[in-house]
C-alpha atoms as a PDB file:
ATOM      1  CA  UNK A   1     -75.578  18.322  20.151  1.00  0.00           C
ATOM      2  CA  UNK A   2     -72.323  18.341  19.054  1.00  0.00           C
ATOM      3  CA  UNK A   3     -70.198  15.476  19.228  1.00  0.00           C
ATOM      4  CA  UNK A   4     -66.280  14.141  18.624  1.00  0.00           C
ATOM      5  CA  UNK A   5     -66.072  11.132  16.741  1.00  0.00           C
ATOM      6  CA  UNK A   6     -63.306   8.731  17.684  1.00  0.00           C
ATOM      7  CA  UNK A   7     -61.996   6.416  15.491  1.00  0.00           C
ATOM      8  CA  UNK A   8     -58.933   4.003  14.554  1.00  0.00           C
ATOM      9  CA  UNK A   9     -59.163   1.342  17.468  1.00  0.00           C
ATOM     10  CA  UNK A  10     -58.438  -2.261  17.536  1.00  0.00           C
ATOM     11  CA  UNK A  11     -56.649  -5.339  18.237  1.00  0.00           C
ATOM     12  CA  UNK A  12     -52.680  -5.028  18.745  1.00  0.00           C
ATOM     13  CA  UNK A  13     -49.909  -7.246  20.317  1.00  0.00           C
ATOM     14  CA  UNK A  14     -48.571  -6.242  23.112  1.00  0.00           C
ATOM     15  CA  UNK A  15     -45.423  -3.464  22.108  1.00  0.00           C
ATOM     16  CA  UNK A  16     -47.541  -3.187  18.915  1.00  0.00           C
ATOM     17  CA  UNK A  17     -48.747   0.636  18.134  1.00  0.00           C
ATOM     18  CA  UNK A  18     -51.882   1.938  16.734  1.00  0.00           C
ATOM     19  CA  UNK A  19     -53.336   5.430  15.971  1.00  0.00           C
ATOM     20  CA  UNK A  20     -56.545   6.891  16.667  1.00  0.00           C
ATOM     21  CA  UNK A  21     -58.475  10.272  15.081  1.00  0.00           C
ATOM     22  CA  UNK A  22     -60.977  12.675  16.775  1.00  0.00           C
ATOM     23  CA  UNK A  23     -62.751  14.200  14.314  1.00  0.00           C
ATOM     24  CA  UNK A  24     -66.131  16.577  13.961  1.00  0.00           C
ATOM     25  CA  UNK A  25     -67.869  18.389  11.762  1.00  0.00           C
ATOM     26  CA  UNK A  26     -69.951  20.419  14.303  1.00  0.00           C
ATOM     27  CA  UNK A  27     -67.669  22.224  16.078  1.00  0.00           C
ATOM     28  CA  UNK A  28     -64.262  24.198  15.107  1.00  0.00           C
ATOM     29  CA  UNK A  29     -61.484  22.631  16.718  1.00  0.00           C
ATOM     30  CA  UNK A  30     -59.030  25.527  16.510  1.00  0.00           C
ATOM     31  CA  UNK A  31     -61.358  26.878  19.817  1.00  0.00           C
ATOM     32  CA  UNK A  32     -60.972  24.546  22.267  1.00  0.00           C
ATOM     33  CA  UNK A  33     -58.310  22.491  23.891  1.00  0.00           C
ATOM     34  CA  UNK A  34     -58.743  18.688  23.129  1.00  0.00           C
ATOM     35  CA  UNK A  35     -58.063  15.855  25.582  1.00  0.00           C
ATOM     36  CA  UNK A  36     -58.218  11.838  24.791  1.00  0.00           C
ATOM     37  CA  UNK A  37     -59.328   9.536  27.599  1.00  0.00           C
ATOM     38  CA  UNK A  38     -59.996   5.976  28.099  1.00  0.00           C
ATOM     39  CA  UNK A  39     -62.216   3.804  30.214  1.00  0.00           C
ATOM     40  CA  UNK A  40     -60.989   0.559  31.294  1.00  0.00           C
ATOM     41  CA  UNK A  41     -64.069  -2.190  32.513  1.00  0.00           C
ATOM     42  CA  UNK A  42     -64.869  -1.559  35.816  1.00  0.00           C
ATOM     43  CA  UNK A  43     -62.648   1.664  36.045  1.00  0.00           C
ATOM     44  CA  UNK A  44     -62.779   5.128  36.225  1.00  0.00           C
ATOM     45  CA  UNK A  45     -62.561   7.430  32.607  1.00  0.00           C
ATOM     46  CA  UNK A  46     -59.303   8.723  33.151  1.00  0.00           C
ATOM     47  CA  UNK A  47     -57.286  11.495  30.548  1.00  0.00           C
ATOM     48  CA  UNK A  48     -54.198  10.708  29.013  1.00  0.00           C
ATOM     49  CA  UNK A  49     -53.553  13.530  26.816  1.00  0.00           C
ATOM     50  CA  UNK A  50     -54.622  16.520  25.919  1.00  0.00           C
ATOM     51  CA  UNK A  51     -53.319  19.357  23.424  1.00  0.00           C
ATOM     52  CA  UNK A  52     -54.143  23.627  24.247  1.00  0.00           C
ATOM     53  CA  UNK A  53     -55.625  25.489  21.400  1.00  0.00           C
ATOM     54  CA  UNK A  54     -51.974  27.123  21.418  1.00  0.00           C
ATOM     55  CA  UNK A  55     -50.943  23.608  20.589  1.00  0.00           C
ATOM     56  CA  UNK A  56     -49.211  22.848  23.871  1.00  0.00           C
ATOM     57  CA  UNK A  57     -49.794  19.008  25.292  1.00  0.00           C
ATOM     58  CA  UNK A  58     -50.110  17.183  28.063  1.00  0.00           C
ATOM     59  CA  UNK A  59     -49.527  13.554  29.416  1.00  0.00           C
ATOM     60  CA  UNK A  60     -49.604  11.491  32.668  1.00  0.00           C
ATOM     61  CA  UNK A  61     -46.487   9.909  32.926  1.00  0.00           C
ATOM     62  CA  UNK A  62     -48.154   6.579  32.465  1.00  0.00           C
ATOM     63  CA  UNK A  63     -48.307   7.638  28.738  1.00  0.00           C
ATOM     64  CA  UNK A  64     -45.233  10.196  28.252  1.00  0.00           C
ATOM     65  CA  UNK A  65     -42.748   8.720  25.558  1.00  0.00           C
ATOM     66  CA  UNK A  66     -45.478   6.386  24.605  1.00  0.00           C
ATOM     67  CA  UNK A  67     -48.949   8.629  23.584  1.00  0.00           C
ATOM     68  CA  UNK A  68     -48.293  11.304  21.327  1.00  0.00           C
ATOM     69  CA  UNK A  69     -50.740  14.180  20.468  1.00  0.00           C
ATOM     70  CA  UNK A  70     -50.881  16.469  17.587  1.00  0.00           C
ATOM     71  CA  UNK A  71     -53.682  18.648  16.391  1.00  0.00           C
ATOM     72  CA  UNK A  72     -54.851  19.521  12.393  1.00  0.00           C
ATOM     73  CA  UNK A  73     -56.983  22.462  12.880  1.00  0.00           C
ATOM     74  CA  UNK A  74     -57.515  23.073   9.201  1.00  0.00           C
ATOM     75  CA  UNK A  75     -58.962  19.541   9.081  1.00  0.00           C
ATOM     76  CA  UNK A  76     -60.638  19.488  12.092  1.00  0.00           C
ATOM     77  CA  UNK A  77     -58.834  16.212  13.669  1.00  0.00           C
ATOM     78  CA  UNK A  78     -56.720  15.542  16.634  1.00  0.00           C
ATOM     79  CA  UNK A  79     -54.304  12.473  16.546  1.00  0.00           C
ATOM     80  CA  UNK A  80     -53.541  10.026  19.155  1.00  0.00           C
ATOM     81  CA  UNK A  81     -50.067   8.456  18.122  1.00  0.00           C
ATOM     82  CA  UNK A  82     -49.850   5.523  20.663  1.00  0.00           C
ATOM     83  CA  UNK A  83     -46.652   3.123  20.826  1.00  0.00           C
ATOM     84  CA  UNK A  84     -45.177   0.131  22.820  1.00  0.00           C
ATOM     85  CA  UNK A  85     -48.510  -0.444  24.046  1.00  0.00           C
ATOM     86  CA  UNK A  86     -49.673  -3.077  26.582  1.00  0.00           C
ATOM     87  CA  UNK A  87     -52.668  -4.770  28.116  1.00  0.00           C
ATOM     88  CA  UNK A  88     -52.969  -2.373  30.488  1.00  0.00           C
ATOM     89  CA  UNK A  89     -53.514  -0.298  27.962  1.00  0.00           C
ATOM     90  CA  UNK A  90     -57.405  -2.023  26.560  1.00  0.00           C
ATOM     91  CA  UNK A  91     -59.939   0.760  27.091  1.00  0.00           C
ATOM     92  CA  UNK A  92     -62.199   2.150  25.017  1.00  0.00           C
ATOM     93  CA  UNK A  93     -60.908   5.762  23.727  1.00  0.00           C
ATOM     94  CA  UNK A  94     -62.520   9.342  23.566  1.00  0.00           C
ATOM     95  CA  UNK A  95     -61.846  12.286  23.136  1.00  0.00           C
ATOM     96  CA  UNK A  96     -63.465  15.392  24.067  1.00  0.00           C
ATOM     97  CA  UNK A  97     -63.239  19.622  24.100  1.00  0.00           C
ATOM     98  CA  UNK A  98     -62.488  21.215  26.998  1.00  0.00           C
ATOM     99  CA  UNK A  99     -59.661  23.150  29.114  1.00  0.00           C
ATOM    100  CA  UNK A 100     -56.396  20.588  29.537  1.00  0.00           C
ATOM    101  CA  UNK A 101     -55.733  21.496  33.260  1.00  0.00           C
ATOM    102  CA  UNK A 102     -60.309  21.408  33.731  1.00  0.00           C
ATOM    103  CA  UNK A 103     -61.813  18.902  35.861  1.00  0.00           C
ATOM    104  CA  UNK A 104     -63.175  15.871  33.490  1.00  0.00           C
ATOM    105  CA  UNK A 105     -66.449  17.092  34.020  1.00  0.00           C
ATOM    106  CA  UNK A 106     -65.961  20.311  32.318  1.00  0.00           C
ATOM    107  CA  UNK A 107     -64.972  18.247  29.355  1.00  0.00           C
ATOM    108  CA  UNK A 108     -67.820  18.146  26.575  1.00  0.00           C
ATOM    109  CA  UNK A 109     -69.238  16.635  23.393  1.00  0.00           C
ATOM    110  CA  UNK A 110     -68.156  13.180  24.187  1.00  0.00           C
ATOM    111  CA  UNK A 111     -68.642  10.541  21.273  1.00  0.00           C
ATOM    112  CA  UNK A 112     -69.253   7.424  21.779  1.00  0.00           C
ATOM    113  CA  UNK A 113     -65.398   6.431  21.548  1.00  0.00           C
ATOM    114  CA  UNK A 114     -63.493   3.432  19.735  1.00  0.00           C
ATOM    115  CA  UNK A 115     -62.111   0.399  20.971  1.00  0.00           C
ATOM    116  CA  UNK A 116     -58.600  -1.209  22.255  1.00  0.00           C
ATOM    117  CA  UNK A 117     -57.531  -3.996  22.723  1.00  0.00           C
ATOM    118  CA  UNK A 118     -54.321  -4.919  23.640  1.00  0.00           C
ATOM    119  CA  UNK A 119     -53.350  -9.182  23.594  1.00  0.00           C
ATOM    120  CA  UNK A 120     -50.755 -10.356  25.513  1.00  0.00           C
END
């Protein structure tokens, strides 16, 4: 099975910022649409961005100005720029290879996702 690798978590301050990378070696990224996500204890996995194989992205607004997305298909990584974060932010990441405007559950090759933690 193929599978996304997320990586770069950890522990910020609150306003602090932090990126995270989505990377494979199974599967060419250039093909799909890629969308990050994050699962809060006791919550529901929930997107909060996602970037078209044209390169186009997408936020909720409880991330726009704040989450940043950028794809390097020649390396096979998608970026998650994240700033001003807060508590509310503390999930574990993913990321995952799908359609941006899919359902979550047409969203594939889930890894096993990296930690954050944002202190208050």
């Amino acid at each position: 099975d193929v599978q996304l690798q997320a990586s770069g978590g950890g522990l910020v301050q609150t306003g602090g910022s932090l990126g995270l990378s989505c990377a494979t070696s199974g599967v060419t990224f250039g093909d799909y649409a890629i969308g990050w996500f994050r699962q809060a204890p006791g919550k529901e996995r929930e997107g909060v961005s996602c970037v078209s194989r044209d390169g186009i992205t997408y936020a909720p607004q409880s991330v726009k100005g704040r989450f940043t997305i950028s794809r390097d298909d020649a390396n096979n990584i998608v970026y998650l720029q994240m700033k001003n974060l807060a508590p509310e932010d503390t999930a574990v990441y993913y990321c995952a290879r799908g359609e941006c405007h899919g359902p979550l559950s047409d969203f594939d090759s889930w890894g096993q996702g990296t930690q954050v933690t944002v202190s208050s």
